[in-house]
PDB file of N, CA and C in Angstrom:
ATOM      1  N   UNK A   1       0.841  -1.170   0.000  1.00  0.00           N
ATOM      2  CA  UNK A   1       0.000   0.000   0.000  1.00  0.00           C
ATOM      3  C   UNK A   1       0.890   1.239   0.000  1.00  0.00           C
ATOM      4  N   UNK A   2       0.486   2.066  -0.454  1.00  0.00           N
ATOM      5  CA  UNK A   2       0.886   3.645  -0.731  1.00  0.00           C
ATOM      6  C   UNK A   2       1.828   4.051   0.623  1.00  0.00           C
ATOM      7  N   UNK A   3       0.822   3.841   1.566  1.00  0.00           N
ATOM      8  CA  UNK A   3       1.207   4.970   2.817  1.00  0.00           C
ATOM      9  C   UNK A   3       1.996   3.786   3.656  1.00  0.00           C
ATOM     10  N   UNK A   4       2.634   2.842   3.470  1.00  0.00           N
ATOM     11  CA  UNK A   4       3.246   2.036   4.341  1.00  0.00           C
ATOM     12  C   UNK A   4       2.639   0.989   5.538  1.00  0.00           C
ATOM     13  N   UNK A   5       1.160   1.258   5.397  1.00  0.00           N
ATOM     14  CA  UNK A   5      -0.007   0.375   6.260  1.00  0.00           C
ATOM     15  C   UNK A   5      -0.412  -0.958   5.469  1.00  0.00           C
ATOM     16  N   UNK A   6      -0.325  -2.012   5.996  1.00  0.00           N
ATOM     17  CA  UNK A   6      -0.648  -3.553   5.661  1.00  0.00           C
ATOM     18  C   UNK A   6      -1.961  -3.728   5.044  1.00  0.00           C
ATOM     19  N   UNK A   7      -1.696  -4.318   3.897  1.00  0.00           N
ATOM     20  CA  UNK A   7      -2.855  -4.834   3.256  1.00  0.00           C
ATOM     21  C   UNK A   7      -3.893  -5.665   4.005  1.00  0.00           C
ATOM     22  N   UNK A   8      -5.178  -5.788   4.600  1.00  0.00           N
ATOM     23  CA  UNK A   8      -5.650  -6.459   5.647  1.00  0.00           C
ATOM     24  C   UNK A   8      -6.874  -7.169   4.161  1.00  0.00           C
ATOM     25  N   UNK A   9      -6.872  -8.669   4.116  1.00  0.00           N
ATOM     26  CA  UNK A   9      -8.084  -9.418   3.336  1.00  0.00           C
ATOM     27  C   UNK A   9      -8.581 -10.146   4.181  1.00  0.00           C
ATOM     28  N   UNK A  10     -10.156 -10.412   3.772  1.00  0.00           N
ATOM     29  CA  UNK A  10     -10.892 -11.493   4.724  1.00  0.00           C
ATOM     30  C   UNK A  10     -10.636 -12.504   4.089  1.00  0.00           C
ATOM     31  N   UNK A  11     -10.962 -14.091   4.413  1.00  0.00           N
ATOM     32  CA  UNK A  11     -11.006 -14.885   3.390  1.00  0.00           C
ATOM     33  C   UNK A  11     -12.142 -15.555   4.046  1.00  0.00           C
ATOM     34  N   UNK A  12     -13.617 -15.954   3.085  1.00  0.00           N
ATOM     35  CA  UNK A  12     -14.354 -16.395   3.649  1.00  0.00           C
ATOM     36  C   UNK A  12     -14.949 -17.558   3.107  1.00  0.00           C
ATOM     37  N   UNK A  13     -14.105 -18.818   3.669  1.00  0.00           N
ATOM     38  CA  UNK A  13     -14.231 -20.227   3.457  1.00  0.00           C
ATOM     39  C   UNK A  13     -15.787 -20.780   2.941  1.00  0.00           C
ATOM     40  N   UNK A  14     -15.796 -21.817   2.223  1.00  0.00           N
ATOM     41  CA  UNK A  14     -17.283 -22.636   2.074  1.00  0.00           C
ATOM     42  C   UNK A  14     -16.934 -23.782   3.401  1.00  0.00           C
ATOM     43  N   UNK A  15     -18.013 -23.668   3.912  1.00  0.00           N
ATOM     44  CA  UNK A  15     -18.480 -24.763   4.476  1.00  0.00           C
ATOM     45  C   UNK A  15     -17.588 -26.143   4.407  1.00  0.00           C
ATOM     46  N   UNK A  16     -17.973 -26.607   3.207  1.00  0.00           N
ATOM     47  CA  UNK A  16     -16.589 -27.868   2.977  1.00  0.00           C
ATOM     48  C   UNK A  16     -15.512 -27.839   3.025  1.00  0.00           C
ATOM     49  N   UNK A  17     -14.935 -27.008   2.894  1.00  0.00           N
ATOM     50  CA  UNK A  17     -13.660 -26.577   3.157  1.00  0.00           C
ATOM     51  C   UNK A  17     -13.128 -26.586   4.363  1.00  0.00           C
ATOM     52  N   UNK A  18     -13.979 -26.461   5.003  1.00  0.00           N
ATOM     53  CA  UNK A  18     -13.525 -25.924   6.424  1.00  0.00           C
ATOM     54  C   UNK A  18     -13.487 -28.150   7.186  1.00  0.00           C
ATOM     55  N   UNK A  19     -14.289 -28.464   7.055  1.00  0.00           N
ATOM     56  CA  UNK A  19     -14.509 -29.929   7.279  1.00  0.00           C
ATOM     57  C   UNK A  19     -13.628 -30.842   6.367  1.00  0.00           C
ATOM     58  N   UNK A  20     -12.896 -30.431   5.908  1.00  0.00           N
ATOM     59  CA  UNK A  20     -11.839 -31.033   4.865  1.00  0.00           C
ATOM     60  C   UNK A  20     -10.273 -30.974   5.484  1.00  0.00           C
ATOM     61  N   UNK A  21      -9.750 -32.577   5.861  1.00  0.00           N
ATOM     62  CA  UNK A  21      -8.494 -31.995   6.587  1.00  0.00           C
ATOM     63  C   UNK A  21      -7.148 -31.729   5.648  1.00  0.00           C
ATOM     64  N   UNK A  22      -7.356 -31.761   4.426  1.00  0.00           N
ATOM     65  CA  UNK A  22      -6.304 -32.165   3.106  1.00  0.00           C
ATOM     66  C   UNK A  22      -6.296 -30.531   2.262  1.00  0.00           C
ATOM     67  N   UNK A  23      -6.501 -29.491   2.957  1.00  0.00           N
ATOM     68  CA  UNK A  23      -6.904 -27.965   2.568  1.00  0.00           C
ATOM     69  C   UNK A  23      -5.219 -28.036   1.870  1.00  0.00           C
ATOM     70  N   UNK A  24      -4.817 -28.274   0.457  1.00  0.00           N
ATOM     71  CA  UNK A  24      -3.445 -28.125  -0.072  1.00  0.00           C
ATOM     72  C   UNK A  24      -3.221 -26.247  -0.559  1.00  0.00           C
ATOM     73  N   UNK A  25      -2.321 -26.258  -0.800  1.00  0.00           N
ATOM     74  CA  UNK A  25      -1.800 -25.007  -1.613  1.00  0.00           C
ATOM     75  C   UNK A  25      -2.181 -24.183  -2.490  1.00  0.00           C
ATOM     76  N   UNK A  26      -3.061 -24.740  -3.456  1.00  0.00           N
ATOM     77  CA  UNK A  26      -3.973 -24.679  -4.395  1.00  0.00           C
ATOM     78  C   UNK A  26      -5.032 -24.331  -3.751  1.00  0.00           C
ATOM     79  N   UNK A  27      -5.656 -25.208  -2.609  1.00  0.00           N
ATOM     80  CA  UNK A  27      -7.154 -24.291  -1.910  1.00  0.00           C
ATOM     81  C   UNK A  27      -6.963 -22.860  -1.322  1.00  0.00           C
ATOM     82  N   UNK A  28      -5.565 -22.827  -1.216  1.00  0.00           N
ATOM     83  CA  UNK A  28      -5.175 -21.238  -0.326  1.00  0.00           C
ATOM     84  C   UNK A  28      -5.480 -20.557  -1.108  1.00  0.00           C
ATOM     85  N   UNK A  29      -4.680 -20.785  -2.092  1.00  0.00           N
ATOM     86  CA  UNK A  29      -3.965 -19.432  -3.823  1.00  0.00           C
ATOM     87  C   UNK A  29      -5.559 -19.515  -4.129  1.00  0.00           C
ATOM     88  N   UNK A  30      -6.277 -20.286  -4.584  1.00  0.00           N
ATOM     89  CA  UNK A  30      -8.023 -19.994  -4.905  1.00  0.00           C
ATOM     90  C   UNK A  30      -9.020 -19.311  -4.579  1.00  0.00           C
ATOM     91  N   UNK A  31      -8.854 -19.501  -3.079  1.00  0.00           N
ATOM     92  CA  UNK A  31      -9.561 -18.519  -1.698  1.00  0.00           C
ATOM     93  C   UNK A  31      -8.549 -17.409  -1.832  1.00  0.00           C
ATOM     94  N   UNK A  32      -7.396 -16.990  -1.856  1.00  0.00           N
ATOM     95  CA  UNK A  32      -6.565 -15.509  -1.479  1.00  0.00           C
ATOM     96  C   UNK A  32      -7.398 -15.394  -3.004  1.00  0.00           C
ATOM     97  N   UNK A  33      -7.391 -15.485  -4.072  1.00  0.00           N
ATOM     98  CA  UNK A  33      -7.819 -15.374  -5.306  1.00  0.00           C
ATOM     99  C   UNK A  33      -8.867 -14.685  -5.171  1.00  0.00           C
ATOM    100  N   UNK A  34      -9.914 -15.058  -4.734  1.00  0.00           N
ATOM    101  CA  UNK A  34     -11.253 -14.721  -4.362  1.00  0.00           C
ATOM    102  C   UNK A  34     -11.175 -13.688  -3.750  1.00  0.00           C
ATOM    103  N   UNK A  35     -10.700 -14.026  -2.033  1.00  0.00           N
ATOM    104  CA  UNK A  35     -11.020 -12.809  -1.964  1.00  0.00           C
ATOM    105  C   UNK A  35     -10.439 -11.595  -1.866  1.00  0.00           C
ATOM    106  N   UNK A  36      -9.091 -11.466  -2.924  1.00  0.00           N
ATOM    107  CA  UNK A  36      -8.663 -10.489  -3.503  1.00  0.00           C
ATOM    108  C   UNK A  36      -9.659 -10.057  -4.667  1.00  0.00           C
ATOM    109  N   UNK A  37     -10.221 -10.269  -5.288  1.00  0.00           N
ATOM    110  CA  UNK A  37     -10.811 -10.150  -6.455  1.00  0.00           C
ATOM    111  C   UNK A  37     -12.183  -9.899  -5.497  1.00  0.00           C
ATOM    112  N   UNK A  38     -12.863 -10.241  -5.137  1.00  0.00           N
ATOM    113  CA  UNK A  38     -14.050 -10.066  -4.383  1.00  0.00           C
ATOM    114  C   UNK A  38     -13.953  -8.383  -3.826  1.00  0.00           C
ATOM    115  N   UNK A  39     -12.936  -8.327  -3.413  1.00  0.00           N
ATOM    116  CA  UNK A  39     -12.656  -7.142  -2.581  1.00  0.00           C
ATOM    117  C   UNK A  39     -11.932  -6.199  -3.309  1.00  0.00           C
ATOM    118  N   UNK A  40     -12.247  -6.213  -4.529  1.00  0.00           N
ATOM    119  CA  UNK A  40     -11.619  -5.115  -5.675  1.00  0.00           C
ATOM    120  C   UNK A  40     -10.517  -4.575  -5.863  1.00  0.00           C
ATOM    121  N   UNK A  41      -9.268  -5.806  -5.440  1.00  0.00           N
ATOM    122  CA  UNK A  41      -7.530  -5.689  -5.546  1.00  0.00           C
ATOM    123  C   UNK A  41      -7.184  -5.969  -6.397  1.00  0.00           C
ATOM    124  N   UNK A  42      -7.624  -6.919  -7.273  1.00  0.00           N
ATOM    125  CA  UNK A  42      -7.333  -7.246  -8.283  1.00  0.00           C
ATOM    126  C   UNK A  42      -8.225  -7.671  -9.231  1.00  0.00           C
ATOM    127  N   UNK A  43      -7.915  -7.874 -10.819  1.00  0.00           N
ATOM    128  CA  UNK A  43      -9.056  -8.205 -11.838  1.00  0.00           C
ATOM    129  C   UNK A  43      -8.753  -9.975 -11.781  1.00  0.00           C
ATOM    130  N   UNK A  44     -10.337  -9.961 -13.197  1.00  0.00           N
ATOM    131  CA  UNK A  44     -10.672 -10.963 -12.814  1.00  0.00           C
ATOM    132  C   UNK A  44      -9.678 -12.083 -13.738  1.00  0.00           C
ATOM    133  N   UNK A  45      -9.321 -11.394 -14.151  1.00  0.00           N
ATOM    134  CA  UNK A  45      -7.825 -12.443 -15.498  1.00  0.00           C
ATOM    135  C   UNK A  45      -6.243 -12.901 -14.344  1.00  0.00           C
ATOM    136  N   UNK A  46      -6.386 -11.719 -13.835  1.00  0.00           N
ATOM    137  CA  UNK A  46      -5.347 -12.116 -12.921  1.00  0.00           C
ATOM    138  C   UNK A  46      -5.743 -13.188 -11.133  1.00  0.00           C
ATOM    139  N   UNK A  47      -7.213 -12.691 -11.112  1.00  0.00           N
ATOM    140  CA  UNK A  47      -7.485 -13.843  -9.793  1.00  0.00           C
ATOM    141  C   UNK A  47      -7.334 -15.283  -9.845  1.00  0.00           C
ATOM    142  N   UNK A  48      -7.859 -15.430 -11.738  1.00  0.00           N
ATOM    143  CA  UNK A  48      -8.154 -16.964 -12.356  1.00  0.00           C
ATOM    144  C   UNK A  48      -6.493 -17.390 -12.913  1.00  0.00           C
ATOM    145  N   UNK A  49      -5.405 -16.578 -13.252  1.00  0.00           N
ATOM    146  CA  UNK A  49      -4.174 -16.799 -13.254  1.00  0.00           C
ATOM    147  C   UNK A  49      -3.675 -17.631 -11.627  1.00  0.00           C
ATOM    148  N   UNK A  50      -4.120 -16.695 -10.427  1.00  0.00           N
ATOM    149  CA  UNK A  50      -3.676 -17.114  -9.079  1.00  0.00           C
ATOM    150  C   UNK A  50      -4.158 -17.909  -8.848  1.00  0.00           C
ATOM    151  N   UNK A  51      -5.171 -18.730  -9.214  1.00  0.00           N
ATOM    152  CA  UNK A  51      -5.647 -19.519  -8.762  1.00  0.00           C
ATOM    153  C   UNK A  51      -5.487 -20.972  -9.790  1.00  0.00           C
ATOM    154  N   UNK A  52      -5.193 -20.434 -10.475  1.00  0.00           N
ATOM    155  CA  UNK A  52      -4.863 -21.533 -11.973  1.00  0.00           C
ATOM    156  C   UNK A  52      -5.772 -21.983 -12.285  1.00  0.00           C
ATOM    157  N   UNK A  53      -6.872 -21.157 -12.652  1.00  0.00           N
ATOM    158  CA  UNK A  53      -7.777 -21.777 -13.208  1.00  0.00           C
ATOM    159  C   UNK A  53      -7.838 -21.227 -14.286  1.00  0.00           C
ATOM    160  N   UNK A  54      -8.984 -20.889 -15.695  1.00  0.00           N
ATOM    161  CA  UNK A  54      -9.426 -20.541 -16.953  1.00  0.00           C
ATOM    162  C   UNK A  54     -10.264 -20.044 -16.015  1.00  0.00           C
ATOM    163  N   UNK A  55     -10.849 -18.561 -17.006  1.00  0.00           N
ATOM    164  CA  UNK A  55     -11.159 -17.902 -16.743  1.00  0.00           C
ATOM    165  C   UNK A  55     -12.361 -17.866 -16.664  1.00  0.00           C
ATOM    166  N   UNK A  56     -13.394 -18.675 -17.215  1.00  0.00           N
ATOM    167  CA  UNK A  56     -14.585 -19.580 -17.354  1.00  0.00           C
ATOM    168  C   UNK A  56     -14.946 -20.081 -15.904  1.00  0.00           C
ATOM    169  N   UNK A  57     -13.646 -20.882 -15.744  1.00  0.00           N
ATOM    170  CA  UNK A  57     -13.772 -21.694 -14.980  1.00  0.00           C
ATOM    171  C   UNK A  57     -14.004 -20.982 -13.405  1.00  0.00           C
ATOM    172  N   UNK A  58     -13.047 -19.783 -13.106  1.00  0.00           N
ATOM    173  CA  UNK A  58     -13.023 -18.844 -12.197  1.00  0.00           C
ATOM    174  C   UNK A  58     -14.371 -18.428 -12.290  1.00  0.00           C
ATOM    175  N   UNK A  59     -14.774 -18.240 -12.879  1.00  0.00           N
ATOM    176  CA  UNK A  59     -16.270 -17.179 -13.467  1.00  0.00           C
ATOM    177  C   UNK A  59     -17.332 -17.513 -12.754  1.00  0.00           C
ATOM    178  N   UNK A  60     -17.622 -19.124 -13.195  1.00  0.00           N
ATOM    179  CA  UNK A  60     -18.546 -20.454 -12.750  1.00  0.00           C
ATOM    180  C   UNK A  60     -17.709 -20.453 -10.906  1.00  0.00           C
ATOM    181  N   UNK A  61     -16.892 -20.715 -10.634  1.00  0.00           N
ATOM    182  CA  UNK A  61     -16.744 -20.645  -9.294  1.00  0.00           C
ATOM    183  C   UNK A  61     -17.104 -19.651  -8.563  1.00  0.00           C
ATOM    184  N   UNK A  62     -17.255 -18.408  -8.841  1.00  0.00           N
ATOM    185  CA  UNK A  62     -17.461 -17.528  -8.589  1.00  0.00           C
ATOM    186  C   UNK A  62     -18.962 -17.501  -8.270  1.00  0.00           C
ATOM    187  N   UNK A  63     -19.589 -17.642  -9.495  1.00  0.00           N
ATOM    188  CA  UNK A  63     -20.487 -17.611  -9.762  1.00  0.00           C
ATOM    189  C   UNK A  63     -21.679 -18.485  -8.607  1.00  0.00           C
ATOM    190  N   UNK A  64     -21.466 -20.090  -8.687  1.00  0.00           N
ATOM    191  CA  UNK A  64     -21.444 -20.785  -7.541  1.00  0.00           C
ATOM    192  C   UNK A  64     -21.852 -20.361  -6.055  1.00  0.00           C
ATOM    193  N   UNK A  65     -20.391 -19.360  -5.750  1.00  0.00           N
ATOM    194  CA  UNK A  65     -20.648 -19.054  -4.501  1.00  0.00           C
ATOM    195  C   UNK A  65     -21.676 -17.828  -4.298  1.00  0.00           C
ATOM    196  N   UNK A  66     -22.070 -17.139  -5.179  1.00  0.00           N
ATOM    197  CA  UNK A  66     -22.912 -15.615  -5.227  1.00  0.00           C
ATOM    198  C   UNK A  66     -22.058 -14.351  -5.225  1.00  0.00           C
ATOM    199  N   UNK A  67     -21.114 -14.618  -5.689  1.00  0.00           N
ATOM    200  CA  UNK A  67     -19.973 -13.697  -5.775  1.00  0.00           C
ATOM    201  C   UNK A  67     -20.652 -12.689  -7.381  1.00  0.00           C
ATOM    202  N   UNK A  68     -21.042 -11.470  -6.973  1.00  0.00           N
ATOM    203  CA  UNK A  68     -20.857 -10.586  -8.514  1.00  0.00           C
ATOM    204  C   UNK A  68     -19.580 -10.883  -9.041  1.00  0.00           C
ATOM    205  N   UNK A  69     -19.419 -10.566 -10.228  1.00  0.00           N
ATOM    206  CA  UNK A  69     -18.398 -10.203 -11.057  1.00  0.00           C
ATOM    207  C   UNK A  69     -18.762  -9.170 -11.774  1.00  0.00           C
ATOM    208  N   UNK A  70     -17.165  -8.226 -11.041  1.00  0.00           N
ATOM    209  CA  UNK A  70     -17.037  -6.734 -11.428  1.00  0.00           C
ATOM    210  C   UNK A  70     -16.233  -6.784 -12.862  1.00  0.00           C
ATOM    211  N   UNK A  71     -16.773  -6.350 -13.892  1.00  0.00           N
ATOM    212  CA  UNK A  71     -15.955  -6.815 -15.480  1.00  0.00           C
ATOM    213  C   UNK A  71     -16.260  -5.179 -15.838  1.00  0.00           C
ATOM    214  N   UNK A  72     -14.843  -4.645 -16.214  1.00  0.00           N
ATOM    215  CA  UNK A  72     -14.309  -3.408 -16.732  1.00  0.00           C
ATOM    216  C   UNK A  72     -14.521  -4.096 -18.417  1.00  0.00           C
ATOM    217  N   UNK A  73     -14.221  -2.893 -19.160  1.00  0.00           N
ATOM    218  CA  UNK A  73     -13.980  -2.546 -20.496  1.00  0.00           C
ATOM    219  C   UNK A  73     -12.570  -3.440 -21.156  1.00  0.00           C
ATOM    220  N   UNK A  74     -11.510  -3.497 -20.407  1.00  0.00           N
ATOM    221  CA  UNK A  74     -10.306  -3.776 -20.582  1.00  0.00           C
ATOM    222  C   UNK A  74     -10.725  -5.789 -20.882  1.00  0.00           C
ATOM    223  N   UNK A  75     -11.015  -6.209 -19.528  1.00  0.00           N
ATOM    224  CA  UNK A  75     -11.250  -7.484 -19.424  1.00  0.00           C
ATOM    225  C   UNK A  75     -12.047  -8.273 -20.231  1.00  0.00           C
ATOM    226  N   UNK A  76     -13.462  -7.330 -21.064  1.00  0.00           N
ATOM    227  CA  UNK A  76     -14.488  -7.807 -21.938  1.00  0.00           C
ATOM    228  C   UNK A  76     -13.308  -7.919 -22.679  1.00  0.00           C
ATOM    229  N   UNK A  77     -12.378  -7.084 -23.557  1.00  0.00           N
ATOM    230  CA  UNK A  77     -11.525  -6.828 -24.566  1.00  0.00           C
ATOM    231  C   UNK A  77     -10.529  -8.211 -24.593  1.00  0.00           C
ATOM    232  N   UNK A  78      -9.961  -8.266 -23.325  1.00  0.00           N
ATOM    233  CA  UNK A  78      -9.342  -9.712 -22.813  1.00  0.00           C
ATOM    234  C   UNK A  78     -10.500 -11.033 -23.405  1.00  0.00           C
ATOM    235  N   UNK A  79     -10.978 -11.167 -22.669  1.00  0.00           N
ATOM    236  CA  UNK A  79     -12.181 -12.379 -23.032  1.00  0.00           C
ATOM    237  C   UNK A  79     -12.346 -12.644 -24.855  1.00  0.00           C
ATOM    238  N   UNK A  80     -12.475 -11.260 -25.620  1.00  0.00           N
ATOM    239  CA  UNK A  80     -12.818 -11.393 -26.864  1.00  0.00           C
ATOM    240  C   UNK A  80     -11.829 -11.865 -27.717  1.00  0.00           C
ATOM    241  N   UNK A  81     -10.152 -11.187 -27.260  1.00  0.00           N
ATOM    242  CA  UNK A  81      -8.837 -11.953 -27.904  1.00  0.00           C
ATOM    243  C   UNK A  81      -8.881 -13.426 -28.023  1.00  0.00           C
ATOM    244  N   UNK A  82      -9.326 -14.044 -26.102  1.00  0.00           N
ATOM    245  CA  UNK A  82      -9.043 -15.269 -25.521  1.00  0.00           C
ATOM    246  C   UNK A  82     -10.444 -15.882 -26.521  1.00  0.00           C
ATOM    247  N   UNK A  83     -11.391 -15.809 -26.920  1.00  0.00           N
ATOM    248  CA  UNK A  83     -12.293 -16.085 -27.423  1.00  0.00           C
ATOM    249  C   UNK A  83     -11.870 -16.365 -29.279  1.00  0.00           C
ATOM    250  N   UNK A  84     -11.199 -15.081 -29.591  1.00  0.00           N
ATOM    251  CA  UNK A  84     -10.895 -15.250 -30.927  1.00  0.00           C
ATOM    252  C   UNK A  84      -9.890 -16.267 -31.177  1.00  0.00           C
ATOM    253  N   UNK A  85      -8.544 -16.084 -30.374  1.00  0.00           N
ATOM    254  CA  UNK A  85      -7.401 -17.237 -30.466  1.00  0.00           C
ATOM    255  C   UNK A  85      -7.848 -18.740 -30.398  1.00  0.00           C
ATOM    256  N   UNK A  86      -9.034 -18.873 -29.738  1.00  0.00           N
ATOM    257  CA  UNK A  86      -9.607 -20.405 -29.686  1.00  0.00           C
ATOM    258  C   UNK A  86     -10.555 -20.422 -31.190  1.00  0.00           C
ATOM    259  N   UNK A  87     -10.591 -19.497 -31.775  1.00  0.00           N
ATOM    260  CA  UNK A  87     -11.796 -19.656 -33.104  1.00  0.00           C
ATOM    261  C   UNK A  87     -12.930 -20.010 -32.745  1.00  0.00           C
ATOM    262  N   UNK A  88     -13.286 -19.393 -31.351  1.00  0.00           N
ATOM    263  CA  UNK A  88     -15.087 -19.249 -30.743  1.00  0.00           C
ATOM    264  C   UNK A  88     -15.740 -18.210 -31.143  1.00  0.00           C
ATOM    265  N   UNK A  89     -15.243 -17.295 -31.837  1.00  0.00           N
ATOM    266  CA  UNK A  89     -15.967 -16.235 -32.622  1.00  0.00           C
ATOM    267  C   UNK A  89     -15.406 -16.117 -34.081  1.00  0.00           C
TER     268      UNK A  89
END
């Protein structure tokens, strides 16, 4: 941060997760993913990078939990490249 004060994120687990004793590395980076992106730190190309997922795939997870997705101008523009390079449009 700017002024030298700590970045403070919530992270707010599902249910299963929490009853799951095998929580690996990958469930962290997914959840910090979230709720960096939830909490408007970062976009949504780079949450689904941290989390290694496709961006679809982030979307639908997202989606899942009742999470909006905040989508700028830049990111539609992203999606339409990632859309054209596969020959889906």
């Amino acid at each position: 941060m700017v002024d030298g004060s700590p970045m403070q994120i919530t992270l707010n687990l599902p249910d299963r997760l929490s009853q799951v004793g095998n929580f690996d590395q990958n469930d962290w980076l997914r959840e910090i993913a979230i709720a960096l992106f939830e909490q408007e730190q970062i976009s949504l190309s780079r949450a689904s990078k941290i989390s290694s997922m496709g961006i679809m795939e982030f979307q639908k997870l997202l989606s899942d939990r009742g999470i909006c997705i905040h989508y700028d101008m830049e990111e539609f523009e992203q999606d339409i490249q990632h859309l054209q390079s596969r020959s889906w449009l």
